[in-house]
Protein backbone atom coordinates (compact mmCIF):
# COMPACT_ATOMS: atom_id res chain seq x y z
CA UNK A 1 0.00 0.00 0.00
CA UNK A 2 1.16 3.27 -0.70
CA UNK A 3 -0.42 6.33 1.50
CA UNK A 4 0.87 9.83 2.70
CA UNK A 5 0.59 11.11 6.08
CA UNK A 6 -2.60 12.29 5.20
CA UNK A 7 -3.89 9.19 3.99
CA UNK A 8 -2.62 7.46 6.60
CA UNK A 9 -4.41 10.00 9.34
CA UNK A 10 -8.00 9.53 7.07
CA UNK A 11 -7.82 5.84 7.72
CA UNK A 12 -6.56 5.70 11.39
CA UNK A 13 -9.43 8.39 12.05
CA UNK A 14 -11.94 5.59 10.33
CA UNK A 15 -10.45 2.54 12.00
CA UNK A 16 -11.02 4.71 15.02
CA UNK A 17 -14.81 5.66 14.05
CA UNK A 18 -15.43 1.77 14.46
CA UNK A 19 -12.79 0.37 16.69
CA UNK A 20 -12.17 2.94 19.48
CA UNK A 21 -10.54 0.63 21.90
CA UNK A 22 -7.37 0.40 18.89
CA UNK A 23 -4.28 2.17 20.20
CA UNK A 24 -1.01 2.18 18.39
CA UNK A 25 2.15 0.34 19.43
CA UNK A 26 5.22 1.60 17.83
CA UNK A 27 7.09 -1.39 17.51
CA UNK A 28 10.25 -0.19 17.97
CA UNK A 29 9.92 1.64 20.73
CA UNK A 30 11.13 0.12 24.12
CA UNK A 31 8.92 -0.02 26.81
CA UNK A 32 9.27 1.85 29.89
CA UNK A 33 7.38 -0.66 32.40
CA UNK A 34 5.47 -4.18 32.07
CA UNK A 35 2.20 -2.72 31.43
CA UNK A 36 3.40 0.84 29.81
CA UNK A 37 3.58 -0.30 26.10
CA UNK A 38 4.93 2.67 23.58
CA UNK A 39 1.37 4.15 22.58
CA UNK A 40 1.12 6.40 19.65
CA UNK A 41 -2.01 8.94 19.11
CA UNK A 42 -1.27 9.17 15.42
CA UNK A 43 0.62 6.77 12.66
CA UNK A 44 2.65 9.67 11.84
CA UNK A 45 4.13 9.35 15.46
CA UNK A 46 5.58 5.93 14.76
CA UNK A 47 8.92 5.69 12.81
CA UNK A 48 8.81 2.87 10.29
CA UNK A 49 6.48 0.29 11.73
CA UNK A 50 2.92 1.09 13.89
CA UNK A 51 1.24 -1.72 15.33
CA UNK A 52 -2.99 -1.94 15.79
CA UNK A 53 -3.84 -3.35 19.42
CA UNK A 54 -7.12 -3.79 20.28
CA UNK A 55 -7.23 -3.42 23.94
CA UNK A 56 -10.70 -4.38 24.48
CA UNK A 57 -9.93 -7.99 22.74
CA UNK A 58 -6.51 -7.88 24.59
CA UNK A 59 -5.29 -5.83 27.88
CA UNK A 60 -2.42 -7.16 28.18
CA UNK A 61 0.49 -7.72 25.87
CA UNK A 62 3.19 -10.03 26.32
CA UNK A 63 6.64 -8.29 27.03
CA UNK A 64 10.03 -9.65 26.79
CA UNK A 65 13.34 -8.74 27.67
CA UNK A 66 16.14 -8.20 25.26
CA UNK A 67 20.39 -9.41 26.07
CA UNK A 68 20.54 -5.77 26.26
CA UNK A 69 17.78 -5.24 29.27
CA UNK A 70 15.48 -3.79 26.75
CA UNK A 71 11.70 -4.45 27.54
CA UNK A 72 10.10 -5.21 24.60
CA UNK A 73 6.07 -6.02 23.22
CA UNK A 74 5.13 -8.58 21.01
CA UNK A 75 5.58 -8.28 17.28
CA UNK A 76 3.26 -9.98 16.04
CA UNK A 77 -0.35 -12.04 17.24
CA UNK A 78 -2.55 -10.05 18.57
CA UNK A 79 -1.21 -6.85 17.00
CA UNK A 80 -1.61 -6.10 13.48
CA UNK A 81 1.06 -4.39 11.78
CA UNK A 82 1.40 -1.13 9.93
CA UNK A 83 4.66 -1.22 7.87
CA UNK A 84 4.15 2.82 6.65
CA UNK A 85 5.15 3.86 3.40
CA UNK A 86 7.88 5.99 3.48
CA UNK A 87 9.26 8.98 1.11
CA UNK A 88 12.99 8.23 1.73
CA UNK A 89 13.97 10.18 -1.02
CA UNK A 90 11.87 13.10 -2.03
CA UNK A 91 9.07 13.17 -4.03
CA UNK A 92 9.61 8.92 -4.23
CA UNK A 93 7.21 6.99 -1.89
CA UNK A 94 7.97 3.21 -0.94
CA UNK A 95 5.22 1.22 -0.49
CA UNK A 96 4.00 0.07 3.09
CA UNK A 97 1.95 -2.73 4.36
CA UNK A 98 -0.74 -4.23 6.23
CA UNK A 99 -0.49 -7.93 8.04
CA UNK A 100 -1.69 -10.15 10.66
CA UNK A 101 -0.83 -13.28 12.33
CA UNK A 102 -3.52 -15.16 14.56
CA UNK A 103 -4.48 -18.42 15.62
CA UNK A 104 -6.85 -19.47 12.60
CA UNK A 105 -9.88 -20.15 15.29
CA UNK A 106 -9.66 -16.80 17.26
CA UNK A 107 -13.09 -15.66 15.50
CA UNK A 108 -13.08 -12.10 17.28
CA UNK A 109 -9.31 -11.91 15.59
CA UNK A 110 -10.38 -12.83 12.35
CA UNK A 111 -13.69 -10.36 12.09
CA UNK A 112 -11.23 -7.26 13.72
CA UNK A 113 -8.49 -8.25 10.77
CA UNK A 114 -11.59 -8.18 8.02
CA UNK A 115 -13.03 -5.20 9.30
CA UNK A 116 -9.68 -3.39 8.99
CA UNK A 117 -9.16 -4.48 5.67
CA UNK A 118 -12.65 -3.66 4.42
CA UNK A 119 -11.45 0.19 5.98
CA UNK A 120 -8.76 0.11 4.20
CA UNK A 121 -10.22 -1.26 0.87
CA UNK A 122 -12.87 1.31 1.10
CA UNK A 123 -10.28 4.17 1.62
CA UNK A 124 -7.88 3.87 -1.01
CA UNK A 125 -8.02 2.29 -4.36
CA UNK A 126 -5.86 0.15 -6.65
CA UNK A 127 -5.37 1.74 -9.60
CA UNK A 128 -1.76 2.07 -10.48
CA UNK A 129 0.48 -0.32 -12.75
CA UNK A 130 4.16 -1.87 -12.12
CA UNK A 131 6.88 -0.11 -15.00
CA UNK A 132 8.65 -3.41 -16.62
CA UNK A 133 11.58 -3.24 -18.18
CA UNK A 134 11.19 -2.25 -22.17
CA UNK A 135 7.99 0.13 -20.82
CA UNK A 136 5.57 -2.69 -20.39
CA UNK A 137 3.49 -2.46 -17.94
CA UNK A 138 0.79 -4.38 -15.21
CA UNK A 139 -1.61 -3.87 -13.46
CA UNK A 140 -0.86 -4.16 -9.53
CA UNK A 141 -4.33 -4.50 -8.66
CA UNK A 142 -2.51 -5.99 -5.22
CA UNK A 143 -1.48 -2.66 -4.23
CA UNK A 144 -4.05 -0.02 -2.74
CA UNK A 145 -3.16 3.38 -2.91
CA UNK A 146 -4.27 6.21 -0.93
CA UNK A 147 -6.18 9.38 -2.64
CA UNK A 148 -3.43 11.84 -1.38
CA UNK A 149 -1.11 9.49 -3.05
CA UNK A 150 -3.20 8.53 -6.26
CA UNK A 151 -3.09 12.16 -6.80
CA UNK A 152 0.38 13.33 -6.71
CA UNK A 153 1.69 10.30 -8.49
CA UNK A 154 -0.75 11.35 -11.32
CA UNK A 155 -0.44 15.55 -10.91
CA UNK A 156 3.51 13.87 -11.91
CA UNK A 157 4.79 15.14 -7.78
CA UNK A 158 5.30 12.08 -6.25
CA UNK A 159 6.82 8.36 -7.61
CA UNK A 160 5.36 5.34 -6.24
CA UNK A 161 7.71 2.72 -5.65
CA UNK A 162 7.08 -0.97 -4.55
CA UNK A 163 10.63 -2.64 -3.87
CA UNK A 164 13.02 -1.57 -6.69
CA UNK A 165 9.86 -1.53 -9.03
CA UNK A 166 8.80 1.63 -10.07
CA UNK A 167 5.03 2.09 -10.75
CA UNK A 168 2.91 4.58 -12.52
CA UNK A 169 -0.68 5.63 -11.31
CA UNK A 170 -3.14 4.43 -14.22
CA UNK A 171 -5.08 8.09 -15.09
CA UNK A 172 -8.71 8.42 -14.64
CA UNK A 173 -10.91 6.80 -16.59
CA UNK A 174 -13.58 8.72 -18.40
């Protein structure tokens, strides 16, 4: 997924609007106590990698202690991860991701994960195409793309990048 602050802030805000017991972890933040995980109010606040918690369906996260003395949370079940996009260089955005691990029968897990994804789904759309070496190109229908995003990319002030791939956001149809 590729979003900008903005887009990111517009889908946190809706995430919010139906789950207001989520809280962001940054996940590379240490902990300062057992029960004092690092909370974020916005996914801006988090460096590289925000995690969901729902602290309604969990109150307590696991901690565990690094070789250096380091408390840290858990990085993955029952947080869902929020690998941000990121413009390293200027004007070039790297694409992000969603994803979840959970025990397959944990039925509350599952319906939180789909109702994330059907925010996010409904929030952004998928219309840009991978660049393939001779000009080719394909759709990456796999990749959802934020409308603060869609829009540079296609006003020609921002790249979208996935990997080393460079990718083009298809223009509007008519």
């Amino acid at each position: 997924m590729m979003l900008l602050p903005e887009d990111e802030r517009e889908i946190y805000d809706a995430v919010l609007a139906v789950h207001p017991a989520v809280a962001l972890v940054e996940d590379s933040g240490a902990w300062s106590k057992d029960d004092c995980p690092p909370v974020r109010a916005e996914v801006s606040d988090c460096r590289v990698n925000a995690m969901m918690w729902h602290r309604e369906m969990f109150p307590q996260l696991c901690v565990t202690v690094s070789d250096e003395g380091l408390l840290r949370g858990p990085s993955g079940y029952p947080l869902v991860q929020w690998l941000r996009s990121r413009e390293k260089t200027p004007g070039v955005l790297s694409s992000g991701r969603w994803a979840a691990v959970f025990d397959s029968e944990d039925v509350e897990m599952q319906k939180f994960v789909r109702s994330l994804f059907r925010i996010l789904f409904r929030l952004t759309d998928n219309q840009a195409s991978m660049l393939l070496p001779g000009g080719v190109t394909r759709a990456a229908l796999e990749y959802r793309v934020g409308p603060r995003a869609l829009g540079a990319a296609r006003a020609g002030e921002l790249r979208l990048v996935s990997g080393v791939a460079p990718m083009i956001a298809n223009p509007v149809a008519e």
